[in-house]
Protein backbone atom coordinates (compact mmCIF):
# COMPACT_ATOMS: atom_id res chain seq x y z
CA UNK A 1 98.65 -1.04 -76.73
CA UNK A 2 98.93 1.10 -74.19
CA UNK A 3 96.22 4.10 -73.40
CA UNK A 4 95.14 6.72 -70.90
CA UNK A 5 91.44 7.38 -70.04
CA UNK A 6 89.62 9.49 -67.68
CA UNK A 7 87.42 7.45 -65.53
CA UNK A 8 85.39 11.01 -64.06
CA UNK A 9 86.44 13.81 -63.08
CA UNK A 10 87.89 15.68 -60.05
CA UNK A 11 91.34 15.40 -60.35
CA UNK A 12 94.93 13.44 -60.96
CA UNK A 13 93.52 9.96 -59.89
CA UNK A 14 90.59 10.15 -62.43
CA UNK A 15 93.32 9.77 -65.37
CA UNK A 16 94.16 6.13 -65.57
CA UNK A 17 96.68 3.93 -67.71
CA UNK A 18 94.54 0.87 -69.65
CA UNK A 19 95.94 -1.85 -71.86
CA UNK A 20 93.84 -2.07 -74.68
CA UNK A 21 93.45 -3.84 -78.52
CA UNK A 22 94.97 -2.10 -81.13
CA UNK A 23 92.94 0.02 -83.20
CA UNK A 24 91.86 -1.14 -87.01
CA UNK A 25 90.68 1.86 -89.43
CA UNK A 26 87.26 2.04 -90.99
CA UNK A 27 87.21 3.05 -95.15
CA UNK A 28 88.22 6.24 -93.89
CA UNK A 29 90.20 6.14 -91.03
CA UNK A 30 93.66 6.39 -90.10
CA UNK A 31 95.78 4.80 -87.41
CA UNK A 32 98.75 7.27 -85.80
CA UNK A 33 101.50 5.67 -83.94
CA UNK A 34 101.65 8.86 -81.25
CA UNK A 35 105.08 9.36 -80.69
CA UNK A 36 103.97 13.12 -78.43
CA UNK A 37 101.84 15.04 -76.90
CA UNK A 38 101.74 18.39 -74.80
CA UNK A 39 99.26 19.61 -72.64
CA UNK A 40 97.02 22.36 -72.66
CA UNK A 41 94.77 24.54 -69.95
CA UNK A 42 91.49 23.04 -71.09
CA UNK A 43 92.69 19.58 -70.62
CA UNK A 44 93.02 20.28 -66.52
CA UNK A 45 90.02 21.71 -66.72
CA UNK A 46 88.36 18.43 -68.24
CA UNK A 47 90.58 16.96 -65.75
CA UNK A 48 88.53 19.08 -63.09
CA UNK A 49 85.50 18.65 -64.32
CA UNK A 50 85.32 22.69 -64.62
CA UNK A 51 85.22 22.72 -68.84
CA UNK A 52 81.96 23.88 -70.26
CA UNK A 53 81.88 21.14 -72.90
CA UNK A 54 81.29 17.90 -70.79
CA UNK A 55 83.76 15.17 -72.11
CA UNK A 56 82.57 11.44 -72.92
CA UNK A 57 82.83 8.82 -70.46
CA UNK A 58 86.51 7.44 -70.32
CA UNK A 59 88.00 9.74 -72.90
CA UNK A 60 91.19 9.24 -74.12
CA UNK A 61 92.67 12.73 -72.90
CA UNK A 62 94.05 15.56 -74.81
CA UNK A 63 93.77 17.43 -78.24
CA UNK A 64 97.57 18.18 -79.07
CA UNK A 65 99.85 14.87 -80.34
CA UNK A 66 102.13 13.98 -83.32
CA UNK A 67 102.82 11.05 -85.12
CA UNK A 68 102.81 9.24 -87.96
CA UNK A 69 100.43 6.91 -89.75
CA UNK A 70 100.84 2.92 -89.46
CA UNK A 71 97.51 1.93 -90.99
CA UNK A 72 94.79 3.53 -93.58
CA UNK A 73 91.32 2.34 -94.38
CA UNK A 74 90.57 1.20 -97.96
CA UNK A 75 88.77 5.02 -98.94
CA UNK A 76 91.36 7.31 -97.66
CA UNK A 77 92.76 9.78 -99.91
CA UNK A 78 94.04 12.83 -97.66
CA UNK A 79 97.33 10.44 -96.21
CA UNK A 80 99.88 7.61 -96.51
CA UNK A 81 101.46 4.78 -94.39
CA UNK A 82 104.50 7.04 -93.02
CA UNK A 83 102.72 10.46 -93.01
CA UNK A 84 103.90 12.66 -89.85
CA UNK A 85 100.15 14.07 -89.07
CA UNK A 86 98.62 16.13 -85.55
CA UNK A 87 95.07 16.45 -85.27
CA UNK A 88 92.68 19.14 -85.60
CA UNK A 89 91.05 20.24 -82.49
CA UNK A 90 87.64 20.77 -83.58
CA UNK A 91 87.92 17.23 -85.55
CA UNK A 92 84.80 18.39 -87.33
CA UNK A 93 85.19 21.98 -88.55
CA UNK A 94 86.97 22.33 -91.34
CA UNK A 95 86.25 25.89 -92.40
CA UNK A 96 84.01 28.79 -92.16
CA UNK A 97 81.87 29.73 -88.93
CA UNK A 98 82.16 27.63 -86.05
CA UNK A 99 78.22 25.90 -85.53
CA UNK A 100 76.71 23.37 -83.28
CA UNK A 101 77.46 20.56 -85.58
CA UNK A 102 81.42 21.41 -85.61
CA UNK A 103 81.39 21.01 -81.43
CA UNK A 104 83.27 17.98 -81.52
CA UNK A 105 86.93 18.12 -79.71
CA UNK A 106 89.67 15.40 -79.74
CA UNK A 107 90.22 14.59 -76.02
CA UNK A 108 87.06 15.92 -74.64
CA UNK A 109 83.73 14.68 -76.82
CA UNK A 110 86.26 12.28 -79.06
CA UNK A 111 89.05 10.25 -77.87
CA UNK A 112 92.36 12.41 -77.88
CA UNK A 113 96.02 11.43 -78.50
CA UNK A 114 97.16 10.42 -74.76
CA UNK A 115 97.65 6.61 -76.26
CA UNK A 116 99.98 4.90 -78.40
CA UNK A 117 97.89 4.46 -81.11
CA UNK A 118 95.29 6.88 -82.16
CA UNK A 119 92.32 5.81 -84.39
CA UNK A 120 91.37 8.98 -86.09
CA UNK A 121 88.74 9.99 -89.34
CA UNK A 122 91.50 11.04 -92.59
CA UNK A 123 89.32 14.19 -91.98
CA UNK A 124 90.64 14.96 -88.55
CA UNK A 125 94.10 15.63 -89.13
CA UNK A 126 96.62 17.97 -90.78
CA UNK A 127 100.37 17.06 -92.05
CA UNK A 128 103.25 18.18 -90.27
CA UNK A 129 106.24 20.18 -91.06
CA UNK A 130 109.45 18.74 -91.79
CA UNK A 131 111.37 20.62 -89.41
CA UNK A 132 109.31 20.13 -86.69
CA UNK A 133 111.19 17.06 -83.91
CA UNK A 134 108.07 15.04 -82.31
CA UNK A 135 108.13 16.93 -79.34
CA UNK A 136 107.93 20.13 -80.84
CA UNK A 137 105.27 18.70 -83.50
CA UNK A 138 102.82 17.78 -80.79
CA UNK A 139 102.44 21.88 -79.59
CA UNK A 140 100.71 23.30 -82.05
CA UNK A 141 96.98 22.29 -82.33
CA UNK A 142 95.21 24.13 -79.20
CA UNK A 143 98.11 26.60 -78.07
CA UNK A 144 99.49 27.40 -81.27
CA UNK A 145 95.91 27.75 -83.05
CA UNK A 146 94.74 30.02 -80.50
CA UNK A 147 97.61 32.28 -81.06
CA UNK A 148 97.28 32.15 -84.65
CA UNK A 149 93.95 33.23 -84.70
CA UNK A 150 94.22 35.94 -82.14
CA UNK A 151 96.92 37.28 -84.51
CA UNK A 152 95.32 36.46 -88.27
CA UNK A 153 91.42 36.96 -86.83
CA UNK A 154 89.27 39.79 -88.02
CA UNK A 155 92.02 42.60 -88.51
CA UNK A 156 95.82 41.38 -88.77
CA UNK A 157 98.06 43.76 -86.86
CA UNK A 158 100.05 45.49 -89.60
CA UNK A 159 104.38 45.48 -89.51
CA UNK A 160 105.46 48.34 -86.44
CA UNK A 161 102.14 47.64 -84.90
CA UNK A 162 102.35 46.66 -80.67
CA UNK A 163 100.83 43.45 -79.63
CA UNK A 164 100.77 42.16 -76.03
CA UNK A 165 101.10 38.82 -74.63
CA UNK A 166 100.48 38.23 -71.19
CA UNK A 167 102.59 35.53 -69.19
CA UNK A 168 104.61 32.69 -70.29
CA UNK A 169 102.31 29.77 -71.42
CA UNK A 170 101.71 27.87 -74.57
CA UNK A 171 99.16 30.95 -76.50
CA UNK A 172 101.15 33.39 -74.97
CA UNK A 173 104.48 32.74 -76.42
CA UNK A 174 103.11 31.23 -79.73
CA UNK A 175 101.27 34.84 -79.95
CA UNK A 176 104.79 36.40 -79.52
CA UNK A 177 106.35 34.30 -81.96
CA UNK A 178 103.65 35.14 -84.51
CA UNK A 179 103.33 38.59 -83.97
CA UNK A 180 107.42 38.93 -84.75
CA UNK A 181 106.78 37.08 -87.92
CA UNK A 182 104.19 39.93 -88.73
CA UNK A 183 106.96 42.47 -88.34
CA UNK A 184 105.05 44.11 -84.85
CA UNK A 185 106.62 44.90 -82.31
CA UNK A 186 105.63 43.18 -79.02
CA UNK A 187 105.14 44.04 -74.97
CA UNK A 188 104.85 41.46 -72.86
CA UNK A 189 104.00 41.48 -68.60
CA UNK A 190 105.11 38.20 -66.56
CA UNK A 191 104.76 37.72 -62.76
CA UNK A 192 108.55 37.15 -62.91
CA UNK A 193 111.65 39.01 -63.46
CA UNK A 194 114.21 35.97 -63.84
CA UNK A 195 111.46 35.09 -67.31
CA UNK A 196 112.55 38.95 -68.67
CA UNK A 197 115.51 38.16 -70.79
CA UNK A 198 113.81 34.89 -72.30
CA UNK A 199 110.85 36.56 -73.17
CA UNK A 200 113.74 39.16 -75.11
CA UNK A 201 115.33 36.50 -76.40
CA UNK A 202 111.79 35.34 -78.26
CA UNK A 203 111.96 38.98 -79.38
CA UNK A 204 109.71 40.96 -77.02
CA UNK A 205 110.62 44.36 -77.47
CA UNK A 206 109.85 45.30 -74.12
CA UNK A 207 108.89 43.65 -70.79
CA UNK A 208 107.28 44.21 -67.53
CA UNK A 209 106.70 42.32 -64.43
CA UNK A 210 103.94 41.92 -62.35
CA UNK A 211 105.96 41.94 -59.28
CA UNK A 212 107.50 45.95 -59.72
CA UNK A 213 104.68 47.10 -61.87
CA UNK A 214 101.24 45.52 -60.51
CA UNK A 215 99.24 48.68 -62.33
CA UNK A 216 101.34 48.13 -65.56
CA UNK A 217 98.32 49.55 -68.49
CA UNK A 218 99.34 52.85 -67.91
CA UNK A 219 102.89 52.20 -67.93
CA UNK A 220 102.57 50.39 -70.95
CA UNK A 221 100.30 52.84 -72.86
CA UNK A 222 103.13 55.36 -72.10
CA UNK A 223 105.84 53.30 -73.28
CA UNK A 224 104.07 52.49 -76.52
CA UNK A 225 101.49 54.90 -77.22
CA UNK A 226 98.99 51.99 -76.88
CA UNK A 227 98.78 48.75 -77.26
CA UNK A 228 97.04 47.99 -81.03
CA UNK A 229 96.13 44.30 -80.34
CA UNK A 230 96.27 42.60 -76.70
CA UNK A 231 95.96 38.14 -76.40
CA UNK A 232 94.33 38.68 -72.99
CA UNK A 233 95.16 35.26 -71.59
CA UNK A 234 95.19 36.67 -68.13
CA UNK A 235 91.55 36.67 -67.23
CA UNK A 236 89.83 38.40 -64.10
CA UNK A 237 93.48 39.44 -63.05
CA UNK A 238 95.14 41.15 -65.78
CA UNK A 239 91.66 42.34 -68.05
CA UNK A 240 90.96 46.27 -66.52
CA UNK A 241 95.01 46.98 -66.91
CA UNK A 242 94.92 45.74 -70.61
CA UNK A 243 92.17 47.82 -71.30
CA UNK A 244 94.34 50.69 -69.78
CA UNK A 245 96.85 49.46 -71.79
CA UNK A 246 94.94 49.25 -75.50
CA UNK A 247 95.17 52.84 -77.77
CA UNK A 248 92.14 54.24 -78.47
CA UNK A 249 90.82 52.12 -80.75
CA UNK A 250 92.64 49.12 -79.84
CA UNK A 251 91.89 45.29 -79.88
CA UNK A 252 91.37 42.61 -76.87
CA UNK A 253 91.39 39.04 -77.56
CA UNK A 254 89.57 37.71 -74.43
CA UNK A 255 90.46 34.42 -74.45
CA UNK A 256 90.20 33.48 -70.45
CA UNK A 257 86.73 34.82 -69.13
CA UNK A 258 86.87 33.15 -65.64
CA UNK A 259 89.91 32.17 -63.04
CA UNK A 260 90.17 29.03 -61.44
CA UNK A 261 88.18 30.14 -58.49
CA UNK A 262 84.95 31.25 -60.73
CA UNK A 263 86.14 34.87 -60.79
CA UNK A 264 84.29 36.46 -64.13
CA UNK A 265 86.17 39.49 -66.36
CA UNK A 266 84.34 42.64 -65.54
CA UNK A 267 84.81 45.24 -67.37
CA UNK A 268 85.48 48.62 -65.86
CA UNK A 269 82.75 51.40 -66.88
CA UNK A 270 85.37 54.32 -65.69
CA UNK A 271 87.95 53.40 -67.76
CA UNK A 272 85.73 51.62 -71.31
CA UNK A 273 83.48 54.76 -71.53
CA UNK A 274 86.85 56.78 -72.45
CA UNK A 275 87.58 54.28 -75.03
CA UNK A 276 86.18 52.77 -78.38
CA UNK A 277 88.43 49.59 -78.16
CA UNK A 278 86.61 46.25 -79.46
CA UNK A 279 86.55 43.12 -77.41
CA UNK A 280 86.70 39.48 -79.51
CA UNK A 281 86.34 35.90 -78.57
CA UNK A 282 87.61 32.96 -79.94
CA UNK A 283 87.59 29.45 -79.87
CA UNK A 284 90.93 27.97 -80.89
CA UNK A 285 90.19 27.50 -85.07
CA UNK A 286 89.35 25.25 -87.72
CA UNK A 287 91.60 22.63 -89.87
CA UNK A 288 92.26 25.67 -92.80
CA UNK A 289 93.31 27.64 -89.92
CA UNK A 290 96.03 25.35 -88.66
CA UNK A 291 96.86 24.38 -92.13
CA UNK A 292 97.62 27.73 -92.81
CA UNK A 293 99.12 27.80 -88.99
CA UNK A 294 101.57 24.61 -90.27
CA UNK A 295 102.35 26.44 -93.54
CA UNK A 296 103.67 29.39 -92.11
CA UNK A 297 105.77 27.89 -89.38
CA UNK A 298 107.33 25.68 -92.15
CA UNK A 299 108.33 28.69 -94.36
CA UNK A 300 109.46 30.28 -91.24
CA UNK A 301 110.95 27.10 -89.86
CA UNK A 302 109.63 28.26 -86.57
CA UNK A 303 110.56 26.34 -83.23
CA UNK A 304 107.88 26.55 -80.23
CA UNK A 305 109.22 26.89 -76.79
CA UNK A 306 109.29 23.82 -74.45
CA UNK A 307 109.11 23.98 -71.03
CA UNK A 308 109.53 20.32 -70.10
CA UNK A 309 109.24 17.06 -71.43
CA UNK A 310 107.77 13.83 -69.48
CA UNK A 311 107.52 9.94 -70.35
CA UNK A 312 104.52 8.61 -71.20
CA UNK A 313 104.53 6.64 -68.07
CA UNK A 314 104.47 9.86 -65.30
CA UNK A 315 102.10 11.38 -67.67
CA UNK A 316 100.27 11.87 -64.06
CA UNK A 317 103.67 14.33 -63.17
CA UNK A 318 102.84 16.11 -66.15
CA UNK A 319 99.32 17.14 -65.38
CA UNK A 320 100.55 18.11 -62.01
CA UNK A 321 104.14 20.20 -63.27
CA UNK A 322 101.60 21.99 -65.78
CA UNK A 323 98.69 22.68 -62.79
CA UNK A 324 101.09 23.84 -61.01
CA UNK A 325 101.43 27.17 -63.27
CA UNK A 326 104.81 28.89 -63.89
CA UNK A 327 105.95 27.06 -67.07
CA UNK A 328 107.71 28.56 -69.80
CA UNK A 329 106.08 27.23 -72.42
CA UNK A 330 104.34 23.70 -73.15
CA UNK A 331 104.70 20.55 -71.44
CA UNK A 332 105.32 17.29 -72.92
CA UNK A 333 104.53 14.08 -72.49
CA UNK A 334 106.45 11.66 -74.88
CA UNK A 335 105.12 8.42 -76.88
CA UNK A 336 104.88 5.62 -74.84
């Protein structure tokens, strides 16, 4: 079989193609026949060698891919020969509080799904929607997570509420999605005006660019009253106008602390001392979280948006059409 590992890191000629045995499950293993995979930020920052969480030696590359099982070991009980299964980011955390012992990711500490046959523990992975093509399948475990959280996390944004979503990547537009299928209503800001009637078309309620507005918070405080829950995917750049943005007693989900250049969020005293809004983390989710995720875009028969798709040979084209920054949406890399 065919697989892609990273021998270092520092860049595009670090990810290399291997042929390699096929994989043969343990009492509780499962083999996937990949058939896609997307990519997501963290994996060109593993790529980089800029992610916090050092990966292992010749990883197999990223957490997102779909497929379906081939093979089972003798104990498994979760799946079948024929299953259509993704992953679970953190393979290891299945609910509750994330801890030390949960750390593990697929395509950073484990081997990911950038191969054409994935060896993974029955306890690693999730069913799939039926709905769902492969290409679309293969979106949801880091992007789509994220979003989900951000939107289901300590206090769910109630029907008429505003959310905002900043740009046009994976989290971003899975965060729209969601947010419609809570009944809010949604704001979005992208660096582009030809990406305003897409973003519509998704449902954003209302949109501003970058471009004519660079000092959008206050523009979008007056437009909405204040913003009641804010994905902050934006980082260093966009962080001071979302707080501008937030009502009074608002919600941030800082999800990007630092740029690509090192750049930290800072938060401005001026503008936080006139307001009590609370500022969250989070770290993608667990396997109840994108089971839950899975269930709701199946009863909603929810499509994700995708910006490109790539064969599993110029996988290499796909790193670098994602690095390069204004998708709309995820990229994908097909099955080999």
């Amino acid at each position: 079989m065919q697989s892609y590992r990273l021998e270092g890191q520092g860049g595009i000629d670090k990810l290399s193609m291997r042929e390699e045995a096929m994989p043969q499950p343990g009492p509780h293993q499962i083999v996937v026949r990949v058939r896609a995979t997307s990519l997501n930020r963290r994996d060109t920052m593993i790529l980089n060698g800029t992610y916090p969480l050092t990966p292992r030696p010749g990883i197999v590359p990223l957490s997102d891919g779909a497929g379906e099982v081939v093979a089972i070991g003798a104990g498994v009980t979760r799946f079948a020969i024929g299953d259509h299964v993704t992953g679970s980011y953190f393979a290891r955390w299945v609910d509750g509080r994330m801890h030390p012992g949960v750390i593990d990711q697929l395509g950073c500490t484990l081997d990911g799904m950038l191969t054409e046959y994935a060896l993974l523990d029955e306890q690693w992975a999730v069913r799939l929607p039926d709905h769902l093509s492969w290409q679309e399948a293969a979106t949801f475990t880091c992007a789509g997570l994220t979003a989900w959280s951000a939107l289901t996390g300590a206090e769910i944004p109630k029907p008429g509420q505003w959310v905002l979503v900043i740009g046009s990547g994976g989290v971003a537009l899975f965060a729209l999605q969601f947010a419609k299928l809570a009944g809010c209503r949604v704001a979005a800001v992208t660096s582009r005006a030809e990406k305003i009637e897409r973003l519509r078309a998704l449902g954003a309620d209302l949109v501003f660019t970058t471009a004519e507005t660079p000092e959008w918070g206050m523009k979008v405080r007056e437009a909405t009253g204040g913003i009641d829950l804010i994905v902050e995917t934006g980082g260093p750049a966009t962080f001071a106008q979302s707080l501008i943005a937030s009502t009074l007693y608002g919600r941030i989900v800082l999800l990007t602390v630092q740029d690509q250049n090192g750049k930290s969020v800072e938060i401005p005293g001026a503008v936080y001392q006139r307001s009590l809004v609370t500022i969250g983390r989070l770290f993608v989710g667990s396997r109840n979280g994108l089971e839950a995720m899975l269930a709701a875009v199946a009863t909603h028969r929810l499509k994700p948006v995708i910006d490109k798709v790539f064969p599993f040979a110029e996988a290499r084209e796909a790193y670098r059409h994602f690095q390069q920054g204004d998708v709309f949406g995820k990229v994908v890399i097909d099955g080999a």
